[in-house]
C-alpha atoms as a PDB file:
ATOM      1  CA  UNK A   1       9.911  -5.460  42.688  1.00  0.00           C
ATOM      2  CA  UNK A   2      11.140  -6.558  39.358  1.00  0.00           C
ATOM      3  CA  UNK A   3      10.411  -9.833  38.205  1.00  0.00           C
ATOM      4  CA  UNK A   4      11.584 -11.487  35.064  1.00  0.00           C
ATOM      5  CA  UNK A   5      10.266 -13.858  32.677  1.00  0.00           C
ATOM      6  CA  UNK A   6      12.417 -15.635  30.071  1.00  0.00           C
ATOM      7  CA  UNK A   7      11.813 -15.800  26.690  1.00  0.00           C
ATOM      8  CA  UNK A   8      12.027 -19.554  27.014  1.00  0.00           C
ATOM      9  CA  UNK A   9       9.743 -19.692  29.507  1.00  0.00           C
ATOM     10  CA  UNK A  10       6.715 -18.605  27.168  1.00  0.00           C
ATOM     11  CA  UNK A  11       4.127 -20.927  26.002  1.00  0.00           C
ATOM     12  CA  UNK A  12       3.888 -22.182  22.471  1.00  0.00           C
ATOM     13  CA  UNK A  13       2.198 -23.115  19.518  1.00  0.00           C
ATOM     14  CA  UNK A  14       2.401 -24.831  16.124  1.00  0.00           C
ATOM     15  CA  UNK A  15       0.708 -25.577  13.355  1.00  0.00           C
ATOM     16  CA  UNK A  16       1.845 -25.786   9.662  1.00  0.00           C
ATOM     17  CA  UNK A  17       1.566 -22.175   8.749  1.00  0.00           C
ATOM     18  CA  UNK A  18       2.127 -20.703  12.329  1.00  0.00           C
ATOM     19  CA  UNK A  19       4.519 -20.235  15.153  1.00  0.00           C
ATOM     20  CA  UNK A  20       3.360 -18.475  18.099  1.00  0.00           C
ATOM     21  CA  UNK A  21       5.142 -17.665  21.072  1.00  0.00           C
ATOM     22  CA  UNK A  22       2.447 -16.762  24.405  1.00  0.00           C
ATOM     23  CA  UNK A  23       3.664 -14.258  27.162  1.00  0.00           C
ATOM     24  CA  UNK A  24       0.342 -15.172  28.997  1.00  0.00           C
ATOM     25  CA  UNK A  25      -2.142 -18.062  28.511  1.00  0.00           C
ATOM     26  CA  UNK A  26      -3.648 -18.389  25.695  1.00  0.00           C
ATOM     27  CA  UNK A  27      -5.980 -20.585  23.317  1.00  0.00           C
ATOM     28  CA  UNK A  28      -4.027 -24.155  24.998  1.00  0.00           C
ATOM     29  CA  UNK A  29      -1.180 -23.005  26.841  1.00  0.00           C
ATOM     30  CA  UNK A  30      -2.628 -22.304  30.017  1.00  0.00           C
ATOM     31  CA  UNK A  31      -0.845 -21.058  33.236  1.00  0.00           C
ATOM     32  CA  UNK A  32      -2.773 -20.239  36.113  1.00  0.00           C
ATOM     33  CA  UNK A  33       0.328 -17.943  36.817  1.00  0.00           C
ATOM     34  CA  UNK A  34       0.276 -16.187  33.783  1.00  0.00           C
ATOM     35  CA  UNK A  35      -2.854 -14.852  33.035  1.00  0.00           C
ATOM     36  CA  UNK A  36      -2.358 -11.750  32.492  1.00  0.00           C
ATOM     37  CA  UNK A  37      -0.787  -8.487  34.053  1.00  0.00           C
ATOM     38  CA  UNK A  38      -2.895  -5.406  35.495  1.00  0.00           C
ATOM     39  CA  UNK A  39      -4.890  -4.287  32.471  1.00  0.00           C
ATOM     40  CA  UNK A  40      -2.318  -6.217  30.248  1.00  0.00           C
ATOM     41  CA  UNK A  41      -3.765 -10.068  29.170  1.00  0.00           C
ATOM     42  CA  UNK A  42      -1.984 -10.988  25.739  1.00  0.00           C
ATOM     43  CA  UNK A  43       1.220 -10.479  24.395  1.00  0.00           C
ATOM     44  CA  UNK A  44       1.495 -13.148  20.928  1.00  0.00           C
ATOM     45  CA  UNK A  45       4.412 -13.405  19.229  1.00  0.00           C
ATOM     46  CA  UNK A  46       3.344 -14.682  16.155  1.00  0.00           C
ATOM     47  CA  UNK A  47       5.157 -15.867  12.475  1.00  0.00           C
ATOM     48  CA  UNK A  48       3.169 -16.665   9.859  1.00  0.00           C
ATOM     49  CA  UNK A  49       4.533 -18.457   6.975  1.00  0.00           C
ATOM     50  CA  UNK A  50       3.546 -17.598   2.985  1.00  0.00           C
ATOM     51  CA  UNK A  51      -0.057 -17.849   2.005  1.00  0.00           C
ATOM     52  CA  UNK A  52      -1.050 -18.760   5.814  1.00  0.00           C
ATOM     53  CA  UNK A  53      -3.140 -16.794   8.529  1.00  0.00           C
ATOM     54  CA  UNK A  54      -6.083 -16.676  10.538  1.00  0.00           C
ATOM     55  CA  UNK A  55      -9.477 -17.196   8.852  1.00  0.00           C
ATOM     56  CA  UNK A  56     -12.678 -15.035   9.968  1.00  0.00           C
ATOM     57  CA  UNK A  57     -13.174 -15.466  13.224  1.00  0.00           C
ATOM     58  CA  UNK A  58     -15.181 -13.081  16.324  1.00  0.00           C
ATOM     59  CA  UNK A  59     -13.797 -11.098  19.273  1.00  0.00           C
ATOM     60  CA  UNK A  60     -15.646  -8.670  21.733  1.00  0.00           C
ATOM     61  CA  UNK A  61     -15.152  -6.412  24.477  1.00  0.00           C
ATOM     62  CA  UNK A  62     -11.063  -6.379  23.859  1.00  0.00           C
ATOM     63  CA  UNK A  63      -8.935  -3.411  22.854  1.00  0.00           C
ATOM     64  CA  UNK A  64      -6.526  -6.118  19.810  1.00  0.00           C
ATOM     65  CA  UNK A  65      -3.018  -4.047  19.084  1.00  0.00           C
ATOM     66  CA  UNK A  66      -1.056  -5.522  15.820  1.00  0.00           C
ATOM     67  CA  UNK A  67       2.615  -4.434  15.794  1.00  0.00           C
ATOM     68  CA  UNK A  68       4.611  -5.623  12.346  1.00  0.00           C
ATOM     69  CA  UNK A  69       8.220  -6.308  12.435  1.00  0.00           C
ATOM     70  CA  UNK A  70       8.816  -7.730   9.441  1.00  0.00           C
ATOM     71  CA  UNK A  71       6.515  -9.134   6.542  1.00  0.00           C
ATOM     72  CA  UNK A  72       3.227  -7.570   5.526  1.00  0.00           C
ATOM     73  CA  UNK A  73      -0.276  -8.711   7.329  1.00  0.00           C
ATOM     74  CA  UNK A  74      -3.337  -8.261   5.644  1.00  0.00           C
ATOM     75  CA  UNK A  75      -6.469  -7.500   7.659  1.00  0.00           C
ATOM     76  CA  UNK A  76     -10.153  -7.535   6.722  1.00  0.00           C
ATOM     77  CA  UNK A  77     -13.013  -7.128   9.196  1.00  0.00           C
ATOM     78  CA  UNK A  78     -16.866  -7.297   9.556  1.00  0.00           C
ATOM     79  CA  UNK A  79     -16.537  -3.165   9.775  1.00  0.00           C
ATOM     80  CA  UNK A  80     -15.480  -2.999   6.095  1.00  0.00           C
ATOM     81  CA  UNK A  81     -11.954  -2.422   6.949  1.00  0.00           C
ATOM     82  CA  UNK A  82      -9.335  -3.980   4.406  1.00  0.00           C
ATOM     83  CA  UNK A  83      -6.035  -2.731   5.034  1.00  0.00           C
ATOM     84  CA  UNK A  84      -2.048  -4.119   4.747  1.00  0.00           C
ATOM     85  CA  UNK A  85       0.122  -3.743   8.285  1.00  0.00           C
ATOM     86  CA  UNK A  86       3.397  -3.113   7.569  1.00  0.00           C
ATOM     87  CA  UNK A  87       6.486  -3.106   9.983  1.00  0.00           C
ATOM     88  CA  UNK A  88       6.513   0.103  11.771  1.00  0.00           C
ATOM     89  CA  UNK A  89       2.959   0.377  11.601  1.00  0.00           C
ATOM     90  CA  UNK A  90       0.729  -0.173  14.869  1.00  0.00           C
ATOM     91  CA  UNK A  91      -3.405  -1.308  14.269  1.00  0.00           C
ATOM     92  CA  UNK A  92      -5.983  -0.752  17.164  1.00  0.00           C
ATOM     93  CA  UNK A  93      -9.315  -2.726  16.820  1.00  0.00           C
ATOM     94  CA  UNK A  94     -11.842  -1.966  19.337  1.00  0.00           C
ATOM     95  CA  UNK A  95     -13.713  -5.016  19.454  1.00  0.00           C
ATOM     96  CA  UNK A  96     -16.107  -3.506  21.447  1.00  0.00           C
ATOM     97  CA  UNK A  97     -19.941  -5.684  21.125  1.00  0.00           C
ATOM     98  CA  UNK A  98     -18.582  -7.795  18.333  1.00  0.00           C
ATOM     99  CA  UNK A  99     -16.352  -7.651  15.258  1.00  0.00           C
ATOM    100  CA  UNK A 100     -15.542 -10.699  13.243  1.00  0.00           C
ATOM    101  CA  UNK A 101     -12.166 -10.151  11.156  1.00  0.00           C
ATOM    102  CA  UNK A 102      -8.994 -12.248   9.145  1.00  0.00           C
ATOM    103  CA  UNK A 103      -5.215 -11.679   9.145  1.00  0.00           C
ATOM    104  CA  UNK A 104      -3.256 -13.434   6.237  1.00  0.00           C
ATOM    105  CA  UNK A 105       0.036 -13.233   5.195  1.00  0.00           C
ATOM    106  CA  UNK A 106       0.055 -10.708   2.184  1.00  0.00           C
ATOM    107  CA  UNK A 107       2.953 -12.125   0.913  1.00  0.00           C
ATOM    108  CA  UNK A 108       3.287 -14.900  -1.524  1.00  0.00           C
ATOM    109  CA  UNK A 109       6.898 -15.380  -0.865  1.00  0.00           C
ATOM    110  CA  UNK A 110       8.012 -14.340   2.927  1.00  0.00           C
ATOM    111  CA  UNK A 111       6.961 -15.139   6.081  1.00  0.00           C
ATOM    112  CA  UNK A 112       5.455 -12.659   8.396  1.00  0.00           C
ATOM    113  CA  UNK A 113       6.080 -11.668  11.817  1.00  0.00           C
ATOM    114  CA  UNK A 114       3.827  -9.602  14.369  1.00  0.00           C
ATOM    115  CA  UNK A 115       2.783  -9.269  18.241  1.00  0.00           C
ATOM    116  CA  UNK A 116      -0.555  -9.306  18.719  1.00  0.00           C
ATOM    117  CA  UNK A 117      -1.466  -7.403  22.072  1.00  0.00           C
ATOM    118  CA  UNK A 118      -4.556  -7.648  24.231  1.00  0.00           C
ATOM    119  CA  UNK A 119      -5.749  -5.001  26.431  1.00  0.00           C
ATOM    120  CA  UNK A 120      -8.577  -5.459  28.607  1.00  0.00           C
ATOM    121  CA  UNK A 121     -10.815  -2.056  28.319  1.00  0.00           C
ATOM    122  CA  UNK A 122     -12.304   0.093  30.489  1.00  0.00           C
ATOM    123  CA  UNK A 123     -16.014   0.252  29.442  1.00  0.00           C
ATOM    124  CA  UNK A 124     -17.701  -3.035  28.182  1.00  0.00           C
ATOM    125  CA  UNK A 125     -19.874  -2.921  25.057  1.00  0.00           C
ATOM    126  CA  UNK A 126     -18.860  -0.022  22.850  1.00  0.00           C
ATOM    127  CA  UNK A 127     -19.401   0.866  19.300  1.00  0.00           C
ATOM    128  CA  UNK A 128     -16.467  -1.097  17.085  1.00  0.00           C
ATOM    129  CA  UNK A 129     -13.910   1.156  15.781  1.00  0.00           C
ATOM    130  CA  UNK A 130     -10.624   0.522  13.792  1.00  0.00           C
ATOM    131  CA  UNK A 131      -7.384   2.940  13.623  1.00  0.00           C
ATOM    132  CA  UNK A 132      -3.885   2.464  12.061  1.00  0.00           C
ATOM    133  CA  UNK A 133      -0.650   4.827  11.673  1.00  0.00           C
ATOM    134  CA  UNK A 134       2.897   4.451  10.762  1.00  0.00           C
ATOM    135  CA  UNK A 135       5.484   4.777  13.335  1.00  0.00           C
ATOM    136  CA  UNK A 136       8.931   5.621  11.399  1.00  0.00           C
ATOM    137  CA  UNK A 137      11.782   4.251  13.663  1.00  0.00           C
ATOM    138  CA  UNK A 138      13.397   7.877  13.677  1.00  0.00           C
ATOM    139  CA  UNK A 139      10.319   8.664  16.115  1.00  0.00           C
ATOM    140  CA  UNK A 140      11.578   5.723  18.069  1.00  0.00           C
ATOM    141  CA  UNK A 141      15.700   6.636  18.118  1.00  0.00           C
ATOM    142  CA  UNK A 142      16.442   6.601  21.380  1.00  0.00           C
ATOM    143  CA  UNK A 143      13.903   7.793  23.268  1.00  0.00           C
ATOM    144  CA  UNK A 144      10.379   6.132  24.408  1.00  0.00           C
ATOM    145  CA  UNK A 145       8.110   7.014  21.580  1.00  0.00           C
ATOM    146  CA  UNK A 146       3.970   6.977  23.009  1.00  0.00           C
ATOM    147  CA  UNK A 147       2.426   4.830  20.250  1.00  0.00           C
ATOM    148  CA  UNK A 148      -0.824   4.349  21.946  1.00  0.00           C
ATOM    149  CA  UNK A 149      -3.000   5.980  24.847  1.00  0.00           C
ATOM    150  CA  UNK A 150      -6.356   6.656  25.987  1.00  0.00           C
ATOM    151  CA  UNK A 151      -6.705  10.076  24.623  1.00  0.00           C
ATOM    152  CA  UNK A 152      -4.411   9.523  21.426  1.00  0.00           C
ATOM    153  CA  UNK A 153      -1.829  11.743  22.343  1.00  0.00           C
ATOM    154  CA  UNK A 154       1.551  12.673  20.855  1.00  0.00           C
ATOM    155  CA  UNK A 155       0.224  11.106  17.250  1.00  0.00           C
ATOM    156  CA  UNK A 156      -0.666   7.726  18.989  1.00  0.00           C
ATOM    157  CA  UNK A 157      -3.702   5.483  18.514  1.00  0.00           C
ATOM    158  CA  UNK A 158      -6.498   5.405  21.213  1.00  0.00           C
ATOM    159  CA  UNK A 159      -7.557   2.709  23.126  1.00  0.00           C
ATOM    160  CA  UNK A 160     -10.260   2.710  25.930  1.00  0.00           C
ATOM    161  CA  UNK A 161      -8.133   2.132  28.344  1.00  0.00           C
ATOM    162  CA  UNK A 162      -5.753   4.018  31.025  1.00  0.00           C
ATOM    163  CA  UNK A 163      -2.849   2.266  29.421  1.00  0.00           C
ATOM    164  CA  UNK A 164       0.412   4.076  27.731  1.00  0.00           C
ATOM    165  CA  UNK A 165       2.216   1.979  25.345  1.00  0.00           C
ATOM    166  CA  UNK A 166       6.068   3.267  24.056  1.00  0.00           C
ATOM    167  CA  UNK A 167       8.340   2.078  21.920  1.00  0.00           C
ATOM    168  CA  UNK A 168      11.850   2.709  21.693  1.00  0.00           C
ATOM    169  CA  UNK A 169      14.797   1.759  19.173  1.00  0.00           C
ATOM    170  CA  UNK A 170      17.791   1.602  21.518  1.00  0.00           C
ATOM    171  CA  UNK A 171      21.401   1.571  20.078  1.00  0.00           C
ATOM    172  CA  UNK A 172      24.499  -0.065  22.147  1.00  0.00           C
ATOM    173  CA  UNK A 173      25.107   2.101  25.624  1.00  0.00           C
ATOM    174  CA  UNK A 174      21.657   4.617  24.635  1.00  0.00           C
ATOM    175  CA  UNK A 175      19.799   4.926  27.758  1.00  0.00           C
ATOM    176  CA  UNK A 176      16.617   6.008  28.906  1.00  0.00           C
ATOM    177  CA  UNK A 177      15.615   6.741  32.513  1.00  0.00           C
ATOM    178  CA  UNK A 178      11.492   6.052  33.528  1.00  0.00           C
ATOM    179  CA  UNK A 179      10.278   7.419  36.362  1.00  0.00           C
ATOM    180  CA  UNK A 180       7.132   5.468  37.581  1.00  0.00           C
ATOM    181  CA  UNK A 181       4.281   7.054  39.004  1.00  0.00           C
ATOM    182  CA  UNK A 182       3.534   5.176  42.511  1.00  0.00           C
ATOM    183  CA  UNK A 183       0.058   3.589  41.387  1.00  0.00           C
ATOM    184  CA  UNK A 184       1.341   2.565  38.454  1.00  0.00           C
ATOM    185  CA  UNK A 185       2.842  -0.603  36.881  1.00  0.00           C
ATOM    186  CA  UNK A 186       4.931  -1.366  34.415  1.00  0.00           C
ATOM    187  CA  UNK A 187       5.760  -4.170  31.578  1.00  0.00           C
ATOM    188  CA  UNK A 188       8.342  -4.512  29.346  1.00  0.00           C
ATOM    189  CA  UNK A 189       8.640  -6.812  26.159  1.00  0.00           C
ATOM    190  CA  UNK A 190      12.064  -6.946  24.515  1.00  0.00           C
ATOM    191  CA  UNK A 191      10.966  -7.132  20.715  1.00  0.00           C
ATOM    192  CA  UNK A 192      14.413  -7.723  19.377  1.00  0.00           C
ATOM    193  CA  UNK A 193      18.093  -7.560  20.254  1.00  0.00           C
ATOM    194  CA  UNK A 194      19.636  -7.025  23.799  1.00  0.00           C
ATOM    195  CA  UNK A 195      19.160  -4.218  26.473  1.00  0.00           C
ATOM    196  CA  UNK A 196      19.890  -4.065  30.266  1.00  0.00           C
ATOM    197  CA  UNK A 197      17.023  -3.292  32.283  1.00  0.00           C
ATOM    198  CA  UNK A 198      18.864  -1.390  35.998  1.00  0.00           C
ATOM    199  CA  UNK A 199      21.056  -4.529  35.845  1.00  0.00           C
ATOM    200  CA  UNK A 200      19.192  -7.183  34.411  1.00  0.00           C
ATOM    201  CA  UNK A 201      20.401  -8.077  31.281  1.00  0.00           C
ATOM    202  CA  UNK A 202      17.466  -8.915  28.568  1.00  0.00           C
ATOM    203  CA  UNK A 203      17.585 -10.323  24.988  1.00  0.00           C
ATOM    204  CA  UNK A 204      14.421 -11.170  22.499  1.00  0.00           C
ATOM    205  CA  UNK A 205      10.964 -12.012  24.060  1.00  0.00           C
ATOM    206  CA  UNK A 206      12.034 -11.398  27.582  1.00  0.00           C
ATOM    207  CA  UNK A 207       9.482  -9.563  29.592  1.00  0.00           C
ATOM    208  CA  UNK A 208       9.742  -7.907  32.906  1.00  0.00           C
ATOM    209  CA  UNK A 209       6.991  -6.789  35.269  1.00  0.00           C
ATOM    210  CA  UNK A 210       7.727  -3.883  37.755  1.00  0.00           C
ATOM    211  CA  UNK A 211       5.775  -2.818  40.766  1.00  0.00           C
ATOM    212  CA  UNK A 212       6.515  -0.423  43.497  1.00  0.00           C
ATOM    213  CA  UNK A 213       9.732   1.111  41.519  1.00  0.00           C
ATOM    214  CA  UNK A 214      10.177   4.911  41.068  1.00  0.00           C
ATOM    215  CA  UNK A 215      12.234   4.790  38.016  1.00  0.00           C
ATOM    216  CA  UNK A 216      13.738   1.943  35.955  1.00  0.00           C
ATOM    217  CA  UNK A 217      16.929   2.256  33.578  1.00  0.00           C
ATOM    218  CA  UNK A 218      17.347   0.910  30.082  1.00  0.00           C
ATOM    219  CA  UNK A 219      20.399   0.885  28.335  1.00  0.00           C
ATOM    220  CA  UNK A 220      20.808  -0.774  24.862  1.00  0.00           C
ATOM    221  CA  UNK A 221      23.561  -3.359  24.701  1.00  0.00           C
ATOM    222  CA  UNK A 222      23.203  -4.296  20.838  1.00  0.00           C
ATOM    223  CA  UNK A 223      20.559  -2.718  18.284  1.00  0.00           C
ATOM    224  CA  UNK A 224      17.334  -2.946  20.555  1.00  0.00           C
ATOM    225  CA  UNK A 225      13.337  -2.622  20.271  1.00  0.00           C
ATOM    226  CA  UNK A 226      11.521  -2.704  23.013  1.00  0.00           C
ATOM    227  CA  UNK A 227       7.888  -2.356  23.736  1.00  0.00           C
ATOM    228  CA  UNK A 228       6.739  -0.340  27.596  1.00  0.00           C
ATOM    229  CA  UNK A 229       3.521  -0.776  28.639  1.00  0.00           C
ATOM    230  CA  UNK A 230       2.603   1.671  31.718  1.00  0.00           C
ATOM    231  CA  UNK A 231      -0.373   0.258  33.032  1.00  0.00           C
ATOM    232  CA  UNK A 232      -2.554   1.272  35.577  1.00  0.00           C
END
């Protein structure tokens, strides 16, 4: 079963210095169908303008994935972390039994815009831990590129959690074929442009859940990025 949510049908929010589109519910947007999907519970599409961002603030027992597409983010957390996320580059922060962190804008003149992802793990109260790694979109040409895992394979980060995240740069009539394991799910976020998913046709913040397929198609219509979550 394949089931399709529009871009338009996300939640939202705004404030002066941010737009945030919501896959799931979050903060006020609330939808009791949308709360999540298998390990999967936020997807944020976020845009921050110049000199805005999110002030110290605590999270715990959440695997937090930042993924920059354009702009530069500036992180700084409780750990003694202080790093800049730029676009290609993916973050992992285990909040594990409490971290308290920011994320401003580190630009003065541009606006910055990121997903923040939200993975719920598999062991409750762990040690904090922080890890970030460029991702060059040659990696992603094409093919599905494993950006994150449980046991950091292929170059990804780790997360604790039986979740595979790709990404995947798709030009106009590229495809990929997926074969999906039978106790497995999958999501798929559409970070930019326009793919086909079998024959669904998908453009910018679209996501699509799939359960009880053996193998999906993608196919790029225009310049693509897309983000694949195979989740347990």
């Amino acid at each position: 079963m394949i089931t399709l949510r529009k871009a338009t049908d996300r939640g939202r929010s705004r404030i002066d210095w941010l737009d945030s589109h919501h896959s799931f519910s979050f903060s006020n947007y609330y939808d009791p169908e949308q709360m999540g999907f298998s390990k999967l519970r936020v997807i944020n599409d976020d845009r921050v303008i110049s000199g805005g961002g999110f002030s110290t603030h605590s999270h715990q027992d959440m695997e937090i994935i930042t993924y920059v597409l354009s702009g530069n983010l500036e992180h700084k957390d409780s750990m003694g972390n202080s790093s800049i996320i730029y676009p290609g580059d993916i973050q992992r922060m285990s909040a594990g039994k409490g971290i308290t962190h920011s994320e401003f804008n580190a630009s003065k003149e541009h606006p910055v815009h990121f997903l923040q992802i939200w993975i719920q793990p598999d062991e409750m109260g762990v040690d904090p831990s922080y890890e970030q790694k460029h991702i060059s979109n040659k990696k992603k040409q094409g093919s599905l590129k494993l950006i994150a895992s449980s046991n950091g394979a292929e170059g990804s980060i780790s997360i604790h959690q039986d979740v595979q995240l790709y990404a995947s740069i798709l030009k106009s009539a590229q495809q990929i074929n997926y074969a999906i394991s039978p106790v497995r799910k999958i999501y798929l976020h559409v970070v930019a442009g326009n793919i086909m998913l079998n024959n669904i046709d998908l453009s910018e913040g679209d996501g699509v859940k799939v359960v009880d397929e053996k193998q999906i198609t993608l196919k790029g219509i225009d310049h693509a990025e897309i983000l694949l979550f195979d989740l347990p």
